[in-house]
C-alpha atoms as a PDB file:
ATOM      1  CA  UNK A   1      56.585 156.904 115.659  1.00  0.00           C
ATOM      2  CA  UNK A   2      54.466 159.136 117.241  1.00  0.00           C
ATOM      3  CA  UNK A   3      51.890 156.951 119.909  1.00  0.00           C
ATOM      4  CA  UNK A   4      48.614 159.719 119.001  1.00  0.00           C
ATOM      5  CA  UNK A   5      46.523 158.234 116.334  1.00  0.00           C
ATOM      6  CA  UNK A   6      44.283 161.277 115.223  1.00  0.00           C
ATOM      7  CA  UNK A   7      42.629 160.081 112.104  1.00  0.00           C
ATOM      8  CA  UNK A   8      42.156 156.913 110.202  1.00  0.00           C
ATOM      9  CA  UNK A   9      44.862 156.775 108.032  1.00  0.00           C
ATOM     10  CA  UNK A  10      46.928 156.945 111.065  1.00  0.00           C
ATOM     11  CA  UNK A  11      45.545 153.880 112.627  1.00  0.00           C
ATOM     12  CA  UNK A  12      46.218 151.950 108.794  1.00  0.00           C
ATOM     13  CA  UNK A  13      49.435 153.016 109.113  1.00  0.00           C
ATOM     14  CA  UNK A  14      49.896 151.772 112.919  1.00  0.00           C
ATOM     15  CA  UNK A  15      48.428 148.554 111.840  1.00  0.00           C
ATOM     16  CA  UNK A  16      50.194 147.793 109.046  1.00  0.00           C
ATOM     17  CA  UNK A  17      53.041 148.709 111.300  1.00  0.00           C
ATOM     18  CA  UNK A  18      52.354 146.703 113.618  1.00  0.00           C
ATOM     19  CA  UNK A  19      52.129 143.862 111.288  1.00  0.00           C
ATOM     20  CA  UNK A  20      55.088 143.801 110.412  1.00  0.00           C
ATOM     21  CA  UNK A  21      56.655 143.918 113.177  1.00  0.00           C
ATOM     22  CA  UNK A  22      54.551 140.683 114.096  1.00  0.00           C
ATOM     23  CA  UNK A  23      56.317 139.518 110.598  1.00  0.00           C
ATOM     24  CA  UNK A  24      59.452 139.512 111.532  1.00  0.00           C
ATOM     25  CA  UNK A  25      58.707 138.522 115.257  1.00  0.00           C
ATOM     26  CA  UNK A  26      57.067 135.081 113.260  1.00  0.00           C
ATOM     27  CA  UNK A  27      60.404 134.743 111.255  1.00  0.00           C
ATOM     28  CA  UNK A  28      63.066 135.226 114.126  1.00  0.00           C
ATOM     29  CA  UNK A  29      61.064 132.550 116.147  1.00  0.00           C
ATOM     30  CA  UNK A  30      60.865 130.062 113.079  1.00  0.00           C
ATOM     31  CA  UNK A  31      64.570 130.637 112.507  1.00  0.00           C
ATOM     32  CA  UNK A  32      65.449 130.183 116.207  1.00  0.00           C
ATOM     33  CA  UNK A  33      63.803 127.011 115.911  1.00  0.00           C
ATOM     34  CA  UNK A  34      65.381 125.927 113.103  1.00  0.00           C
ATOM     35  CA  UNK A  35      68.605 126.494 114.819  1.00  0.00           C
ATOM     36  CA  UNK A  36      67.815 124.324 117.791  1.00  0.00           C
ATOM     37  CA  UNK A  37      66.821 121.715 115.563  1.00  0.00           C
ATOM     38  CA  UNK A  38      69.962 121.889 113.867  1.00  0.00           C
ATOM     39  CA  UNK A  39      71.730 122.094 117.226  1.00  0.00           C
ATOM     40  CA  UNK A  40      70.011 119.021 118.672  1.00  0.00           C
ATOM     41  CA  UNK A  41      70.154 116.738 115.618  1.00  0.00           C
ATOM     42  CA  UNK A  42      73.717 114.754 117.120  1.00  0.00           C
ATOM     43  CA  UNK A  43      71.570 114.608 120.558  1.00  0.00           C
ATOM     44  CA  UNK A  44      68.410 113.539 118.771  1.00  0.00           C
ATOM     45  CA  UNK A  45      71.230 110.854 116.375  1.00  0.00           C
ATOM     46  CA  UNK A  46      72.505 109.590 119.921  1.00  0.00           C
ATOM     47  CA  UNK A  47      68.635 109.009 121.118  1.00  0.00           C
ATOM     48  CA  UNK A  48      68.018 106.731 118.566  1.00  0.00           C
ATOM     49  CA  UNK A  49      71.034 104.738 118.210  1.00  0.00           C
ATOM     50  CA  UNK A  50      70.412 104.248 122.079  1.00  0.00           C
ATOM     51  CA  UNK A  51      67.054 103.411 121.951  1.00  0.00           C
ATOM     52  CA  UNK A  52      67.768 100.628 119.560  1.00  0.00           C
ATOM     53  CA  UNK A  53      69.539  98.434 122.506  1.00  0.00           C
ATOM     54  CA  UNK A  54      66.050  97.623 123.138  1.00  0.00           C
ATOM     55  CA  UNK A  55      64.541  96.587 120.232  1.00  0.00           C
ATOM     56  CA  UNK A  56      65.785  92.837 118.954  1.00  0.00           C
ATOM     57  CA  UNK A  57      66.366  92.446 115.210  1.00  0.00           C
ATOM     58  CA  UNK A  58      62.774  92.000 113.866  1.00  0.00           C
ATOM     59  CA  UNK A  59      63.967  91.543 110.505  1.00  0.00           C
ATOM     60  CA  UNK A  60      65.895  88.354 110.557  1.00  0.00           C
ATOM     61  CA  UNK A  61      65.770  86.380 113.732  1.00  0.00           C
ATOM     62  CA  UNK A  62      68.140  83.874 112.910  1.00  0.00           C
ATOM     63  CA  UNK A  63      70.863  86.600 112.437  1.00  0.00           C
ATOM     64  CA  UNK A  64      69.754  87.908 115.409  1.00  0.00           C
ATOM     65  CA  UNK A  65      70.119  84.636 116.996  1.00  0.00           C
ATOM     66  CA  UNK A  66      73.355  84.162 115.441  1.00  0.00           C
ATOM     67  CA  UNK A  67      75.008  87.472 116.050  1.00  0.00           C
ATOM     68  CA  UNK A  68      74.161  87.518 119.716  1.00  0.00           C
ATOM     69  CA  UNK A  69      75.549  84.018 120.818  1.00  0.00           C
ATOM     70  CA  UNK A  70      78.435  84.737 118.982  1.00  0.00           C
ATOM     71  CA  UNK A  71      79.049  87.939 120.555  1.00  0.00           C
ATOM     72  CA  UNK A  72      77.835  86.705 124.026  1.00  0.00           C
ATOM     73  CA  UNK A  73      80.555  83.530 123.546  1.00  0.00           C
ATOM     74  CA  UNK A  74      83.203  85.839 121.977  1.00  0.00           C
ATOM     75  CA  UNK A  75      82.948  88.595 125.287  1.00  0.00           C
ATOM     76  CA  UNK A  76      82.555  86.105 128.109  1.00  0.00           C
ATOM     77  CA  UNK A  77      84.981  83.113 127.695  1.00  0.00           C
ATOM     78  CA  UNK A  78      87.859  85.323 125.299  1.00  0.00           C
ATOM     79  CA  UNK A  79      88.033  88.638 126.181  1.00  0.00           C
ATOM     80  CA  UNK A  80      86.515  88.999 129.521  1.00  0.00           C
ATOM     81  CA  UNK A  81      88.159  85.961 130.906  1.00  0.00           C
ATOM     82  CA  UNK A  82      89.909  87.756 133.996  1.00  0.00           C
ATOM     83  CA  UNK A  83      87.527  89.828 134.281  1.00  0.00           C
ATOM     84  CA  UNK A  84      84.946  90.245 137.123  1.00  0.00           C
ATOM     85  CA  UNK A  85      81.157  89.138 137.426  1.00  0.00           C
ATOM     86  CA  UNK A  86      80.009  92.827 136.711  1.00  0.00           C
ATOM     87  CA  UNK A  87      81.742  93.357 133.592  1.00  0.00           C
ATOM     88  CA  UNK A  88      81.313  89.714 132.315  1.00  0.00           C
ATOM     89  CA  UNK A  89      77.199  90.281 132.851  1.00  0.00           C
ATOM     90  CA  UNK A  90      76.986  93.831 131.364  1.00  0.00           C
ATOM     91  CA  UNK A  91      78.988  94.313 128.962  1.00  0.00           C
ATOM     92  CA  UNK A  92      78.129  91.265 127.139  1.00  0.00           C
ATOM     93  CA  UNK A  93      74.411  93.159 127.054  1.00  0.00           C
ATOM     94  CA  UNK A  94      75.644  96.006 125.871  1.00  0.00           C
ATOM     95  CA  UNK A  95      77.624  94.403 123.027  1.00  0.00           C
ATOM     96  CA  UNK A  96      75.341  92.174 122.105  1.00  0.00           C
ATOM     97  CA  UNK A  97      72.640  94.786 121.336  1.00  0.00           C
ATOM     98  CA  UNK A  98      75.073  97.267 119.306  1.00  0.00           C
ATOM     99  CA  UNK A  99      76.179  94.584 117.079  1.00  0.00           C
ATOM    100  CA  UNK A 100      72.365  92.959 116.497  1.00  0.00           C
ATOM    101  CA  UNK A 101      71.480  96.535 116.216  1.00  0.00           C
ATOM    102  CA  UNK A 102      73.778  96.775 113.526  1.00  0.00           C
ATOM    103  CA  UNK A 103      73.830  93.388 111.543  1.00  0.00           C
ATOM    104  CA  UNK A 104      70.210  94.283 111.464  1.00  0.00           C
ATOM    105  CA  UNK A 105      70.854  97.598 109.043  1.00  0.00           C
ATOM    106  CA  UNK A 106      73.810  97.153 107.295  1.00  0.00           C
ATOM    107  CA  UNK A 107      72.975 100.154 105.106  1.00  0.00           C
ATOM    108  CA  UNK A 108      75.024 102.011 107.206  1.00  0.00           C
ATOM    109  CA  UNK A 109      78.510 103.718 105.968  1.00  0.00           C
ATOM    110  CA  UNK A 110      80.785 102.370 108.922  1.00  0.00           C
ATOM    111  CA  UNK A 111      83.773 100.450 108.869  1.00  0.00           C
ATOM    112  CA  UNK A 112      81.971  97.426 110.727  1.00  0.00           C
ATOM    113  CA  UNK A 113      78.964  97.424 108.563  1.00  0.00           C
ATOM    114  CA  UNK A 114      81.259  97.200 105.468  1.00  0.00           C
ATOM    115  CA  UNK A 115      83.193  93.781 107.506  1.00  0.00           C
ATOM    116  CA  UNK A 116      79.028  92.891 108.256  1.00  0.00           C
ATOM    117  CA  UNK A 117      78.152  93.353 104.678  1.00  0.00           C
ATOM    118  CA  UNK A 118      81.136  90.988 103.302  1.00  0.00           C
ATOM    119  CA  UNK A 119      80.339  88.478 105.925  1.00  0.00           C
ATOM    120  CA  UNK A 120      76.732  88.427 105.106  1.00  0.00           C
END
């Protein structure tokens, strides 16, 4: 368009021009962000499965209780046995968190909250 505004229904026309443009500016950001969103939800999944290692299972303590010996007995004396002192202190941890983590929500669609349901 031509850049010389010489009367006032030029400079409408610029404006409402120019708001449009600012429009559809608005809408290709708010789609853009939509698309990260959509693109980060398995990273932002992953985030919260791992930040529930460190949360104990606050709605049953005795399963809590119950789940982690067992898994802490199960890893250490069974199927770490060979194993050295690194592996037989971590892992254990690590275990021990994912499966209080789950017992504790069992209204989750995996195959080992469907064995946790049936044993609970």
């Amino acid at each position: 368009m031509n850049n010389n505004i010489r009367s006032h229904d030029d400079l409408i026309r610029e404006k409402e021009r120019l708001q449009a443009l600012l429009d559809a500016q608005k809408e290709l950001i708010r789609l853009d962000f939509q698309n990260i969103k959509s693109e980060l939800k398995p990273a932002s999944n992953v985030m919260s499965f791992v930040g529930n290692f460190g949360k104990k299972a606050s709605t049953n303590p005795l399963l809590g209780m119950a789940v982690s010996l067992s898994t802490d007995i199960l890893m250490r004396k069974f199927l770490f046995k060979r194993a050295g002192w690194a592996i037989k202190t971590v892992l254990p941890f690590v275990l021990r968190r994912v499966t209080t983590s789950m017992a504790a929500k069992p209204e989750r669609t995996g195959f080992l909250s469907k064995i946790i349901k049936k044993i609970i």
